[in-house]
C-alpha atoms as a PDB file:
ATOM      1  CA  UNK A   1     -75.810 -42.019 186.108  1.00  0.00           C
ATOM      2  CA  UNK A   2     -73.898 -39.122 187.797  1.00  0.00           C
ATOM      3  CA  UNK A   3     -72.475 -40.204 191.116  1.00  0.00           C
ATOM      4  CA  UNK A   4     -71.858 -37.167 193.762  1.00  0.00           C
ATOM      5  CA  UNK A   5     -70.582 -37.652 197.690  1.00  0.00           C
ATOM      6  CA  UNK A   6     -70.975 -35.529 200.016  1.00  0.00           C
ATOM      7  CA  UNK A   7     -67.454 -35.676 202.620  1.00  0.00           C
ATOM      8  CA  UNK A   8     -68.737 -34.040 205.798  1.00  0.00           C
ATOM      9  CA  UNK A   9     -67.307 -33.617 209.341  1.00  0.00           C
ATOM     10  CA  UNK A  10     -70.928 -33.893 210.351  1.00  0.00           C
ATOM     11  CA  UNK A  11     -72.856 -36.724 212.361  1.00  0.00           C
ATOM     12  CA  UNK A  12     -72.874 -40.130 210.676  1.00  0.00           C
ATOM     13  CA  UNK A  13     -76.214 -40.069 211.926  1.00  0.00           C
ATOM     14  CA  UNK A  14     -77.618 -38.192 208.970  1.00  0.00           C
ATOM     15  CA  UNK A  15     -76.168 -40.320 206.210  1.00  0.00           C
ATOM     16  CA  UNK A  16     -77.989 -40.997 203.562  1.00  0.00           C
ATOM     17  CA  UNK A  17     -77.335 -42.543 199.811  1.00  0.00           C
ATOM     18  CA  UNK A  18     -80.222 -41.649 197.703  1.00  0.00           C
ATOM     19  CA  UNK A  19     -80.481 -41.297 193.551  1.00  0.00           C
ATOM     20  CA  UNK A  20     -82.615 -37.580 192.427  1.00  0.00           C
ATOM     21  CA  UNK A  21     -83.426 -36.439 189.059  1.00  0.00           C
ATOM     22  CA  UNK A  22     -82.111 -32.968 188.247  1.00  0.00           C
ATOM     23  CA  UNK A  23     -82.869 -31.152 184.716  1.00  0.00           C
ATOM     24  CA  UNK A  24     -83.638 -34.797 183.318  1.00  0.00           C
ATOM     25  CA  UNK A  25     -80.466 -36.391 184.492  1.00  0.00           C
ATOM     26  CA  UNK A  26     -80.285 -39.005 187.624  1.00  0.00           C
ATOM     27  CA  UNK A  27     -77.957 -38.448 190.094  1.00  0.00           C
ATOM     28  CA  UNK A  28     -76.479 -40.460 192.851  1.00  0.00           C
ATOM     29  CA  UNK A  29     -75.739 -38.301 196.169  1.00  0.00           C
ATOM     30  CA  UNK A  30     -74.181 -40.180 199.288  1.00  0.00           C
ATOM     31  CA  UNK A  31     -73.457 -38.304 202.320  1.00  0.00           C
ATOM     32  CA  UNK A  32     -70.669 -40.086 204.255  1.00  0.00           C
ATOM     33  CA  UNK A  33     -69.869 -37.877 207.912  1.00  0.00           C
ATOM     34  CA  UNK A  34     -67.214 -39.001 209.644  1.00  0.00           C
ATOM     35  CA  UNK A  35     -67.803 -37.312 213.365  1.00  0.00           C
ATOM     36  CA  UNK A  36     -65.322 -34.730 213.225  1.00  0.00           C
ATOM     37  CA  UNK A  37     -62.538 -36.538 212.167  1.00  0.00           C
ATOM     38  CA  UNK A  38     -60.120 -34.480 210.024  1.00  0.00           C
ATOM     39  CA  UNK A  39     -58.127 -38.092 209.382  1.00  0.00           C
ATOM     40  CA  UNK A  40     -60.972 -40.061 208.034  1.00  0.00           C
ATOM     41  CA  UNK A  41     -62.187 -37.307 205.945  1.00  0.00           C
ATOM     42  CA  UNK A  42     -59.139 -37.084 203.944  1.00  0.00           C
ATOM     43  CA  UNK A  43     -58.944 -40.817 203.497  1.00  0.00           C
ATOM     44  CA  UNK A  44     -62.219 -40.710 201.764  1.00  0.00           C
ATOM     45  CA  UNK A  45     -61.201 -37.721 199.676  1.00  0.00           C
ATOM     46  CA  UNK A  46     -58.190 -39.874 198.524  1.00  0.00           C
ATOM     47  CA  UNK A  47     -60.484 -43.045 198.178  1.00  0.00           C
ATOM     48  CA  UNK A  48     -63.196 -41.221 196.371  1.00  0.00           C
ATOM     49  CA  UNK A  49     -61.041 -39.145 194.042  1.00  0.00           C
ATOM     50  CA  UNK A  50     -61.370 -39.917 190.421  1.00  0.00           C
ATOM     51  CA  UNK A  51     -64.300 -42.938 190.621  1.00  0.00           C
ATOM     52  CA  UNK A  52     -67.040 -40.166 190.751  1.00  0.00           C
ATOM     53  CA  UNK A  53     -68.193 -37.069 189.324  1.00  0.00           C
ATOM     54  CA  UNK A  54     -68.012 -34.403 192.099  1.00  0.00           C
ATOM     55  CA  UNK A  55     -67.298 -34.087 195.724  1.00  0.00           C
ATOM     56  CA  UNK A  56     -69.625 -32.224 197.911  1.00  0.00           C
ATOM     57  CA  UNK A  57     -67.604 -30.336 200.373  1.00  0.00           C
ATOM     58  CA  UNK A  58     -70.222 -30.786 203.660  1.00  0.00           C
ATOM     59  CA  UNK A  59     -69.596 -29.715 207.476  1.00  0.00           C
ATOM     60  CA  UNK A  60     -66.528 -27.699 206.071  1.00  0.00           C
ATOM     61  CA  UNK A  61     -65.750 -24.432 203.997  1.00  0.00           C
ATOM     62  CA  UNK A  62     -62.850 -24.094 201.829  1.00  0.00           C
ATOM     63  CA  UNK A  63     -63.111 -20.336 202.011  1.00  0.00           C
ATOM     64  CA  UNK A  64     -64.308 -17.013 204.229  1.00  0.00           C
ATOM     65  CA  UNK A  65     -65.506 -14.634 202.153  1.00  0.00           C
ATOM     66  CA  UNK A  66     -65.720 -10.615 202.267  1.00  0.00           C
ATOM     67  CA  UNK A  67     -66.999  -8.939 198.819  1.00  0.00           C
ATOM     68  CA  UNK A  68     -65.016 -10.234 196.056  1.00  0.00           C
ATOM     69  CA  UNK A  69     -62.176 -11.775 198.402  1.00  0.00           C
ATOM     70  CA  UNK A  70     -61.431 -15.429 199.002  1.00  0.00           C
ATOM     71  CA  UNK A  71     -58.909 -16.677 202.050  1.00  0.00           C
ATOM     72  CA  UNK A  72     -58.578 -20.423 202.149  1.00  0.00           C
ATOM     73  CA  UNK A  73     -59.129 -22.082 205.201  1.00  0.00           C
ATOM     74  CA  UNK A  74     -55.561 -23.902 206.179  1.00  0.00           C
ATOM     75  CA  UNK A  75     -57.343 -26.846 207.712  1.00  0.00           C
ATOM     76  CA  UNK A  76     -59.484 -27.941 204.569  1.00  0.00           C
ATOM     77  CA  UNK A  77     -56.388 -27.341 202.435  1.00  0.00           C
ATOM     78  CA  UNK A  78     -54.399 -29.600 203.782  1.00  0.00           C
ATOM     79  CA  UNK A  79     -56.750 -32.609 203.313  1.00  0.00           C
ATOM     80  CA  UNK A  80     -57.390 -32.133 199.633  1.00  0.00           C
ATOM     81  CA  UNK A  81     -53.973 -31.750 198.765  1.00  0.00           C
ATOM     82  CA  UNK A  82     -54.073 -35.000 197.301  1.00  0.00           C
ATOM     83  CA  UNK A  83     -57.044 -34.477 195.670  1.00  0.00           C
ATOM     84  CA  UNK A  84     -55.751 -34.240 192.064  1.00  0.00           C
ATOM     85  CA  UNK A  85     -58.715 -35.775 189.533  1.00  0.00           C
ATOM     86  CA  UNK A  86     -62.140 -35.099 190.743  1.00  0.00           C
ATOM     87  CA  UNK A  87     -63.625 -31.226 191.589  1.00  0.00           C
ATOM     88  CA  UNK A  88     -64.815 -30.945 194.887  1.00  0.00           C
ATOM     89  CA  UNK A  89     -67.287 -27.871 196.056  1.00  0.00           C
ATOM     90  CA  UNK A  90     -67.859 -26.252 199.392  1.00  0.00           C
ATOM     91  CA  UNK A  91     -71.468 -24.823 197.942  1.00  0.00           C
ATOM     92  CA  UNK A  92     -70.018 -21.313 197.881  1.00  0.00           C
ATOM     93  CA  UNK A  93     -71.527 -21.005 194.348  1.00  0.00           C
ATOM     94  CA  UNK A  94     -74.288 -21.373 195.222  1.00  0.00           C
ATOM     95  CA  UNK A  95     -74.205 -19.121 198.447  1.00  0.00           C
ATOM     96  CA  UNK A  96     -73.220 -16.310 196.310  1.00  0.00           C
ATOM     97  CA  UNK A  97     -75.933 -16.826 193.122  1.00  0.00           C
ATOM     98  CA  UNK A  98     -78.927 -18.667 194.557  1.00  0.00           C
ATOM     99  CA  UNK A  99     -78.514 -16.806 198.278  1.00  0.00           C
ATOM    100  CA  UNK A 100     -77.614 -12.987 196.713  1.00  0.00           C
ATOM    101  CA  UNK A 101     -81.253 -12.006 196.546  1.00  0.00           C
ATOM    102  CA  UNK A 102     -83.006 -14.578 199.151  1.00  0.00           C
ATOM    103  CA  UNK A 103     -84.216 -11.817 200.945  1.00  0.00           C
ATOM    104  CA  UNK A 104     -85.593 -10.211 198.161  1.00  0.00           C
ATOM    105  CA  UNK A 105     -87.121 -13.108 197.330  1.00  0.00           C
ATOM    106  CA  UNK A 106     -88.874 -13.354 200.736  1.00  0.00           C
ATOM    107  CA  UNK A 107     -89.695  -9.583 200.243  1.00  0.00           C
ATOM    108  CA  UNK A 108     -91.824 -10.526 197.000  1.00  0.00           C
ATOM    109  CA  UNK A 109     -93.354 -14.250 198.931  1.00  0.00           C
ATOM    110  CA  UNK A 110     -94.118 -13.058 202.319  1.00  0.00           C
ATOM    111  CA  UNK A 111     -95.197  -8.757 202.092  1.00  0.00           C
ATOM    112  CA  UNK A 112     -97.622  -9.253 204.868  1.00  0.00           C
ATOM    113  CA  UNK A 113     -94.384 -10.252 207.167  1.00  0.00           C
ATOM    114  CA  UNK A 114     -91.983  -7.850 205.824  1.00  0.00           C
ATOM    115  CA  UNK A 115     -94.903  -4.865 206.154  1.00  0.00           C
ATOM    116  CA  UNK A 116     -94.838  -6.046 209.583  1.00  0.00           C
ATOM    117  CA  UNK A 117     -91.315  -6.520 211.171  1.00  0.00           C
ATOM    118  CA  UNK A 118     -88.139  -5.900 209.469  1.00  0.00           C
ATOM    119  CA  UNK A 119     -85.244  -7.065 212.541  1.00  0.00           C
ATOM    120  CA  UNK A 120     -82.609  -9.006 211.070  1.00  0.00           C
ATOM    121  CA  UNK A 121     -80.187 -10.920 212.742  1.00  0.00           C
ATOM    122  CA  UNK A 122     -77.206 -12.934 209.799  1.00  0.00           C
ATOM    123  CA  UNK A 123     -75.457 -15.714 211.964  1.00  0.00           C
ATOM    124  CA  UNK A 124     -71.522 -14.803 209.666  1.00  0.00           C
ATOM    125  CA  UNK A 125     -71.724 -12.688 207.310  1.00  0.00           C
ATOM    126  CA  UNK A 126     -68.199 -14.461 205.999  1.00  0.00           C
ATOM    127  CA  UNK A 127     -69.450 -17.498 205.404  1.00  0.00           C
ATOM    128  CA  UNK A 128     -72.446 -16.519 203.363  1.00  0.00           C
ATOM    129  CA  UNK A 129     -71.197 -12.986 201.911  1.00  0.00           C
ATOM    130  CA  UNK A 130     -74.159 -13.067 199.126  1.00  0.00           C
ATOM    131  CA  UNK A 131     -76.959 -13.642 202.196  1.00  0.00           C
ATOM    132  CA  UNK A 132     -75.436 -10.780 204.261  1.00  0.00           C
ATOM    133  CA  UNK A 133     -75.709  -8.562 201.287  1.00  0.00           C
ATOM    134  CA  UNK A 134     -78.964  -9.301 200.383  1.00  0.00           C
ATOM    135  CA  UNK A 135     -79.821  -8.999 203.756  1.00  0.00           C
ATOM    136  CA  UNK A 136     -78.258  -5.624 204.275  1.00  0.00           C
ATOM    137  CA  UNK A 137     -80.435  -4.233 201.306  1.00  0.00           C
ATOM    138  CA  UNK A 138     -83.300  -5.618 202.948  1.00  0.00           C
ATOM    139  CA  UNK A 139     -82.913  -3.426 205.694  1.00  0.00           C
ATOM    140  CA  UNK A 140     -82.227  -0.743 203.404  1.00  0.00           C
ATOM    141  CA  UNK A 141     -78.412  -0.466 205.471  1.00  0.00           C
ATOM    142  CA  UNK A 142     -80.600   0.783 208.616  1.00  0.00           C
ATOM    143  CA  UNK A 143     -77.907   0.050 211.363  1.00  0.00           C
ATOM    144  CA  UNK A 144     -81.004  -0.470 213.758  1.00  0.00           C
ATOM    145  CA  UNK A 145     -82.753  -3.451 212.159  1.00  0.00           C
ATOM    146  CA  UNK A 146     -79.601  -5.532 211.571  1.00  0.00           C
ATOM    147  CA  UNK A 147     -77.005  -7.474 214.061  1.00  0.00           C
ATOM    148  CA  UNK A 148     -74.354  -9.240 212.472  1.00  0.00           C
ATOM    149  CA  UNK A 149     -73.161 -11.988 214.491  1.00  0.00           C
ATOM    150  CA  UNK A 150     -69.620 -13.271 213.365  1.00  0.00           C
ATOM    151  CA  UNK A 151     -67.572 -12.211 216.299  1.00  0.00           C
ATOM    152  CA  UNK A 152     -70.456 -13.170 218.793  1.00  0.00           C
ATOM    153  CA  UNK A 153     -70.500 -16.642 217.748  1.00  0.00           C
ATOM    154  CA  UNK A 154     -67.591 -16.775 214.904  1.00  0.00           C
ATOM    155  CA  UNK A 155     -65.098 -16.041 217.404  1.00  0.00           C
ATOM    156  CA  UNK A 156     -66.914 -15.882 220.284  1.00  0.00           C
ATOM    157  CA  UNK A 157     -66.183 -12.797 221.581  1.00  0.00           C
ATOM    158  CA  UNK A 158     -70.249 -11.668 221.856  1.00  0.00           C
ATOM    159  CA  UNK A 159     -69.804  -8.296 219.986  1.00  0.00           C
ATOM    160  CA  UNK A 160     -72.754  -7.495 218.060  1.00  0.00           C
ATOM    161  CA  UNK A 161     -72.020  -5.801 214.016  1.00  0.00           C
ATOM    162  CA  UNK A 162     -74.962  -3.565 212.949  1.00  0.00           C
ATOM    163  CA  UNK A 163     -73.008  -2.749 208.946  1.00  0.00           C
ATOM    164  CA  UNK A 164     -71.524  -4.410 206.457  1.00  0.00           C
ATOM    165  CA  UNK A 165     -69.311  -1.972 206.054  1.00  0.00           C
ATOM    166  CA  UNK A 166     -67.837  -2.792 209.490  1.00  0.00           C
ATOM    167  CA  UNK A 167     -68.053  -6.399 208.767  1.00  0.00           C
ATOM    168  CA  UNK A 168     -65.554  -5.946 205.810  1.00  0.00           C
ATOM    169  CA  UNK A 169     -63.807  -3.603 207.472  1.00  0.00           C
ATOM    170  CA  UNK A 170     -62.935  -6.151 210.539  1.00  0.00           C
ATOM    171  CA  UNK A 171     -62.373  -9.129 208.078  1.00  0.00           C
ATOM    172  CA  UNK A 172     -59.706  -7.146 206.310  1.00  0.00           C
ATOM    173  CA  UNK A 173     -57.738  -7.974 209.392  1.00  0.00           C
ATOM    174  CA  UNK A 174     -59.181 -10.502 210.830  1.00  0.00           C
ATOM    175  CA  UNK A 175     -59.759 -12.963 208.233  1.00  0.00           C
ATOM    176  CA  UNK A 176     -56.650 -13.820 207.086  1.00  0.00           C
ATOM    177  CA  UNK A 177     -55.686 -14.684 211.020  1.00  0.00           C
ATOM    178  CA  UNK A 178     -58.813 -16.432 211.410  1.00  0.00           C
ATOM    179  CA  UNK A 179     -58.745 -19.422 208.203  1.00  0.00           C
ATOM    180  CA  UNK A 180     -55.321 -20.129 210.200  1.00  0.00           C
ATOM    181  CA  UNK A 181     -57.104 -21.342 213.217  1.00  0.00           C
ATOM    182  CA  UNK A 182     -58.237 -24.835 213.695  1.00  0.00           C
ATOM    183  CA  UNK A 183     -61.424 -24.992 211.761  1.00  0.00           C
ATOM    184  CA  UNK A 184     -63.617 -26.796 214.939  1.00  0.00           C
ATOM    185  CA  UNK A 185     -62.883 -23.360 216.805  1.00  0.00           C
ATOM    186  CA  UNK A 186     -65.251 -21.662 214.520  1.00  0.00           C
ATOM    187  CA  UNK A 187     -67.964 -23.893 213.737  1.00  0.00           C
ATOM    188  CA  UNK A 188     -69.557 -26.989 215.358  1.00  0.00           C
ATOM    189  CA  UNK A 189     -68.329 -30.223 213.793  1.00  0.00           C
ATOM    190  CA  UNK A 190     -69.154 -33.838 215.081  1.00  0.00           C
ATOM    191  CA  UNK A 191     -71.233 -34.794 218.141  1.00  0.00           C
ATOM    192  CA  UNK A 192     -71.627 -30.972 218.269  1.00  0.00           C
ATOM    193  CA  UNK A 193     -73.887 -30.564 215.779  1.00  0.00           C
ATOM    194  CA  UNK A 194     -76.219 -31.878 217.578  1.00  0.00           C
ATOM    195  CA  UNK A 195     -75.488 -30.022 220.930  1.00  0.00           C
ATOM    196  CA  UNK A 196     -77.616 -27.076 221.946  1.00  0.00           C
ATOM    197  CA  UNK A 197     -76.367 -24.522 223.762  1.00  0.00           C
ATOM    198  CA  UNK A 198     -77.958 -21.108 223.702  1.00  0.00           C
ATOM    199  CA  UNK A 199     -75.593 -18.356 223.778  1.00  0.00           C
ATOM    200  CA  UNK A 200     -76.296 -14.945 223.543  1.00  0.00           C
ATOM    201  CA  UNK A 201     -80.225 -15.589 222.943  1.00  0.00           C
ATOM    202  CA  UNK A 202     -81.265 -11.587 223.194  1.00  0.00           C
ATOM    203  CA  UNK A 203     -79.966 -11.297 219.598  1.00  0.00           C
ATOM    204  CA  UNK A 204     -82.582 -13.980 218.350  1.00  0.00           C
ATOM    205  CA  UNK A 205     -85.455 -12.716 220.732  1.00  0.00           C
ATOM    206  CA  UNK A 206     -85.178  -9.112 218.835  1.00  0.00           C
ATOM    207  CA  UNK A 207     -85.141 -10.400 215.399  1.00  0.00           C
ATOM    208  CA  UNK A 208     -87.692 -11.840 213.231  1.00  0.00           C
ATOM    209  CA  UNK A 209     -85.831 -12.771 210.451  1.00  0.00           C
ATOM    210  CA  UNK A 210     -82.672 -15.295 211.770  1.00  0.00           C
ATOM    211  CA  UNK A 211     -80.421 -16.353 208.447  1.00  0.00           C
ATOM    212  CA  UNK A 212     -77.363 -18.571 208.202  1.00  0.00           C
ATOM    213  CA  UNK A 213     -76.267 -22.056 208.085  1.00  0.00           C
ATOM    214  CA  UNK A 214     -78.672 -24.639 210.359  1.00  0.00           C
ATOM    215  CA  UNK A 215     -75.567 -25.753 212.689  1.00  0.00           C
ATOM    216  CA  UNK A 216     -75.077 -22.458 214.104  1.00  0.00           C
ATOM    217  CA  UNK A 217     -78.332 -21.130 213.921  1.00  0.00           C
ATOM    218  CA  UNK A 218     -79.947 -24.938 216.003  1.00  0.00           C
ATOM    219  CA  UNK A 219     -76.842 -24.758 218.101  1.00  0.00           C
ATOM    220  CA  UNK A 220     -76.769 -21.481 219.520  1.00  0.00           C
ATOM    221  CA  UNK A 221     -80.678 -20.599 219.581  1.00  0.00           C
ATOM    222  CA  UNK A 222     -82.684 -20.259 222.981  1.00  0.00           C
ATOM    223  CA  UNK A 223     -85.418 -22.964 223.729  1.00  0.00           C
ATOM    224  CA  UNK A 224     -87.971 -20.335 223.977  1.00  0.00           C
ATOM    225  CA  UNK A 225     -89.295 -16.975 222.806  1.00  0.00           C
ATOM    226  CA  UNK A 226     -88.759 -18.156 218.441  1.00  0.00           C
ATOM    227  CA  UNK A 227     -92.231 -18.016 218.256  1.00  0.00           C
ATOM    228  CA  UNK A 228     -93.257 -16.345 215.004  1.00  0.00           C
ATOM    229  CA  UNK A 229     -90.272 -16.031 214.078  1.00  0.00           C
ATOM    230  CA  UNK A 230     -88.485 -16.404 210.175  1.00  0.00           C
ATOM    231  CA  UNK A 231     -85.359 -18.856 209.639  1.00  0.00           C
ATOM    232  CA  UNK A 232     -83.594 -18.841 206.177  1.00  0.00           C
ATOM    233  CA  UNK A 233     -81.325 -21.539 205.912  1.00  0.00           C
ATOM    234  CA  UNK A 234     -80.090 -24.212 204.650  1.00  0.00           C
ATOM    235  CA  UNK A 235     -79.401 -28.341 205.062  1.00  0.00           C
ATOM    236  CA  UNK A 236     -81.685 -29.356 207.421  1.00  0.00           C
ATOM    237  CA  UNK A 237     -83.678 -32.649 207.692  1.00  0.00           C
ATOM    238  CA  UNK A 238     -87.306 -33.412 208.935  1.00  0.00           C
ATOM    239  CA  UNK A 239     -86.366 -33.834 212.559  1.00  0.00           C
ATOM    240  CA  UNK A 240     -84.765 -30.301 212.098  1.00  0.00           C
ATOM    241  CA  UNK A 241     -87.671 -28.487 211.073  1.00  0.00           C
ATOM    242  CA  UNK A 242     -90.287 -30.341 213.892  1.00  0.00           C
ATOM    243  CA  UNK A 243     -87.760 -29.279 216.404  1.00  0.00           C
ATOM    244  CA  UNK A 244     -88.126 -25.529 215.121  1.00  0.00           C
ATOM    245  CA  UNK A 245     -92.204 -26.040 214.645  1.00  0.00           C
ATOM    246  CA  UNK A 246     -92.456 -27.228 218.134  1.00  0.00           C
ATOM    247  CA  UNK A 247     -90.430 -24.086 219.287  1.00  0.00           C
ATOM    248  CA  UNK A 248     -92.959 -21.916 217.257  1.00  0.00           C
ATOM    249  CA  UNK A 249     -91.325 -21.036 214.547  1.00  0.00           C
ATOM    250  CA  UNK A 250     -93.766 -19.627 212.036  1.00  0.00           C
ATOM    251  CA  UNK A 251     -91.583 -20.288 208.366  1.00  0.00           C
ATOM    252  CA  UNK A 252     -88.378 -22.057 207.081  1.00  0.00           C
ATOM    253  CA  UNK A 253     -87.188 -20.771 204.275  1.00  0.00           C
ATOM    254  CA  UNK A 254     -84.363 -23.227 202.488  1.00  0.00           C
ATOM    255  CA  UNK A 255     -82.380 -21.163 199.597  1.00  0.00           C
ATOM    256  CA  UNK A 256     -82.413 -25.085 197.863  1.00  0.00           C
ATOM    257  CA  UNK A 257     -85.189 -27.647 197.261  1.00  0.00           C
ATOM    258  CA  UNK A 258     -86.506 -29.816 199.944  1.00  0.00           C
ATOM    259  CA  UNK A 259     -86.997 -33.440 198.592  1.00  0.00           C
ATOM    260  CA  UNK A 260     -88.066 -36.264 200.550  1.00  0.00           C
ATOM    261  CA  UNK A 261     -88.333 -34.206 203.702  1.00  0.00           C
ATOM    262  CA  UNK A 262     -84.472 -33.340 203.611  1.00  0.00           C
ATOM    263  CA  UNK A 263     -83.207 -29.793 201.914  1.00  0.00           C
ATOM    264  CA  UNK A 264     -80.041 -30.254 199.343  1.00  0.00           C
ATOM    265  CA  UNK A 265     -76.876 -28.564 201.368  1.00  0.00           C
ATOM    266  CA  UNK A 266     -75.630 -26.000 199.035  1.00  0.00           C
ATOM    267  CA  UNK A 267     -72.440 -27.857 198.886  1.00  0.00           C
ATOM    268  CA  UNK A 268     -74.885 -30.913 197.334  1.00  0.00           C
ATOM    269  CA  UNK A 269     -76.700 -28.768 194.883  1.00  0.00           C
ATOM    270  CA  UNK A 270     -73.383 -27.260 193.515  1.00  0.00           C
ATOM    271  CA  UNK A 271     -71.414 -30.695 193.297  1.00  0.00           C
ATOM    272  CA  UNK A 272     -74.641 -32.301 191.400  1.00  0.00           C
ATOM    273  CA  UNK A 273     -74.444 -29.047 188.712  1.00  0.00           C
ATOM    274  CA  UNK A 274     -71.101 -29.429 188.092  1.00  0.00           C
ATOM    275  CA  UNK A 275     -71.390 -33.480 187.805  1.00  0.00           C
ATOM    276  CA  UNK A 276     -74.395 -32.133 184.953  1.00  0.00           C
ATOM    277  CA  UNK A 277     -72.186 -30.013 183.350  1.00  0.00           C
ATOM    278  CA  UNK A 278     -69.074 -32.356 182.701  1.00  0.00           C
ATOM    279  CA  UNK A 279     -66.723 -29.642 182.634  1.00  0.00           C
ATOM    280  CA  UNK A 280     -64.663 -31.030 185.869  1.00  0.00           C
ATOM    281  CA  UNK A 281     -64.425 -28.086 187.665  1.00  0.00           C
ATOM    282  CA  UNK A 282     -65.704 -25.116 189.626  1.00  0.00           C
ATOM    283  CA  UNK A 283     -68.169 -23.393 187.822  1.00  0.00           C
ATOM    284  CA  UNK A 284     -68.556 -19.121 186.874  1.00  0.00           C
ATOM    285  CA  UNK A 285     -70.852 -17.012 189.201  1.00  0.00           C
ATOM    286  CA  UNK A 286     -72.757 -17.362 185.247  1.00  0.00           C
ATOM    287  CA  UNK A 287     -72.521 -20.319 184.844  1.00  0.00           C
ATOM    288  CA  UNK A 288     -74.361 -21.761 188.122  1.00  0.00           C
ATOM    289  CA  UNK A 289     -76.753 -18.724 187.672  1.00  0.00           C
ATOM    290  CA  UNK A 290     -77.441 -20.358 184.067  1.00  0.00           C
ATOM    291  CA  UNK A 291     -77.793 -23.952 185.616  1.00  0.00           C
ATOM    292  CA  UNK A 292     -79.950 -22.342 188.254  1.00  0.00           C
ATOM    293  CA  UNK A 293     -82.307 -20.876 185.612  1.00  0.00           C
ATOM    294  CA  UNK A 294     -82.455 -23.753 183.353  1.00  0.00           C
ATOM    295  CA  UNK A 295     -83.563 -26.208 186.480  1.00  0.00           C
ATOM    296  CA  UNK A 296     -85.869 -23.414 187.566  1.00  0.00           C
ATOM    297  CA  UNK A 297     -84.450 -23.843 190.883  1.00  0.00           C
ATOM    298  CA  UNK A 298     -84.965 -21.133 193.639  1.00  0.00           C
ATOM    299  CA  UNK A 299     -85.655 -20.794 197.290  1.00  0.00           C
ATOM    300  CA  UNK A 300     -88.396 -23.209 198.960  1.00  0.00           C
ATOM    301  CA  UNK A 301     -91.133 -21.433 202.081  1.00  0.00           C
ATOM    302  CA  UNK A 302     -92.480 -23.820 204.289  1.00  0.00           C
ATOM    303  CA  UNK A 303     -95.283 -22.564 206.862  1.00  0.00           C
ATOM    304  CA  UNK A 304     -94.594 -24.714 209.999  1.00  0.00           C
ATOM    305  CA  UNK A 305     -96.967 -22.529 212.242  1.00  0.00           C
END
């Protein structure tokens, strides 16, 4: 049996240890958060490393992403260093295969809703490049039906993007300052996952589709006015998507299966392909889109309301 963990700076609270079958082969996936601490994470790196098949890189990125450009995040680096026999994966594979044409996806699923309401709003367009692009054609690049939100709540300086363009344009600059910074500045880690705390809530109230990773979509959302509204995201549990039916929320869209109430985190999906594979490494773009083909494995809609 394949044995995957998933390291995350993440809640302990929503551990799990659970075996899944995947293309015919059984898998073992643990999730083991440790609260935000950047100590104990690398201490299970180093304990994990070389006694099972892949890491699943959860809570964290590796990299920030514009087009075809990578810039390593300083504070993940530094904790695999040691790292030396066993792959690890941030689910960035995945983001930019199985994500690229999620919106085109929910074009084909849902017409009646696209027919209806177009208004987009991509949490980082960064940290899921693929997403933002396919969400950009989905608008068919109309500036007014889009709002970009890494430097509202990226950086938190509340200035609303309405083109990709711009977005690439910014990170050219930007980016390489920003994987510098301590990695809690730009994205809820710990106890804060689980924090809500609406910020800049007239960006969600205009759109109807919201996309981007749960944390920053559950942390920063207002308590009112989602009714109706779209989500496409990832990693989020059964609590997760009662809180968002009780707010009104009409569909969640997950860009990986949901099994046993709980949808894989991208980083899980792309650690358990690689464990399939044997090849010890970070797959090709091709190669996952092969994997992703041969498992038959796309997007899941769930109607919540």
């Amino acid at each position: 049996m394949k044995k995957v963990v998933s390291v995350s700076l993440g809640s302990k609270t929503r551990d799990y240890k659970r075996e899944y079958e995947l293309g015919g082969e059984k898998i073992q996936v643990q999730r083991i958060g440790t609260d935000g601490s950047l100590k104990k994470y690398k201490e299970l790196l180093e304990k994990y490393d070389g006694k099972i098949d892949a890491f699943g890189i959860g809570g964290f990125d590796a990299y920030l992403c514009r087009k075809n450009k990578k810039y390593k995040i300083r504070d993940f680096w530094k904790l695999v260093k040691n790292v030396k026999k066993t792959p690890f994966l941030d689910g960035g594979g995945i983001k930019s295969t199985l994500e690229s044409e999620i919106f085109q996806f929910v074009e084909k699923k849902l017409p009646e809703e696209v027919d209806e309401d177009r208004f987009t709003l991509v949490m980082s367009a960064v940290d899921r490049w693929g997403q933002a692009e396919s969400a950009w054609k989905f608008v068919n690049k109309n500036k007014k039906l889009i709002t970009f939100g890494d430097l509202i709540w990226g950086l938190k300086l509340g200035i609303p993007l309405h083109s990709l363009k711009t977005v690439n344009a910014l990170a050219i600059f930007l980016t390489p300052i920003v994987v510098r910074l301590p990695f809690s500045m730009l994205y809820p880690t710990g106890d804060k996952q689980t924090e809500f705390k609406p910020y800049k809530i007239k960006y969600f109230k205009k759109a109807k589709f919201i996309a981007g990773d749960f944390h920053f979509i559950n942390r920063n959302m207002p308590k009112e006015g989602m009714e109706g509204k779209i989500i496409i995201t990832n990693t989020t549990t059964e609590e997760n998507v009662e809180r968002l039916k009780e707010l009104g929320v009409k569909y969640i869209i997950t860009s990986t299966p949901r099994i046993e109430g709980r949808s894989f985190g991208t980083n899980v999906l792309e650690a358990c392909i690689v464990a399939i594979s044997e090849k010890n490494r970070e797959l090709t773009m091709e190669e996952y889109r092969e994997y992703l083909k041969k498992f038959n494995i796309e997007p899941v809609i769930e109607k919540l309301n």
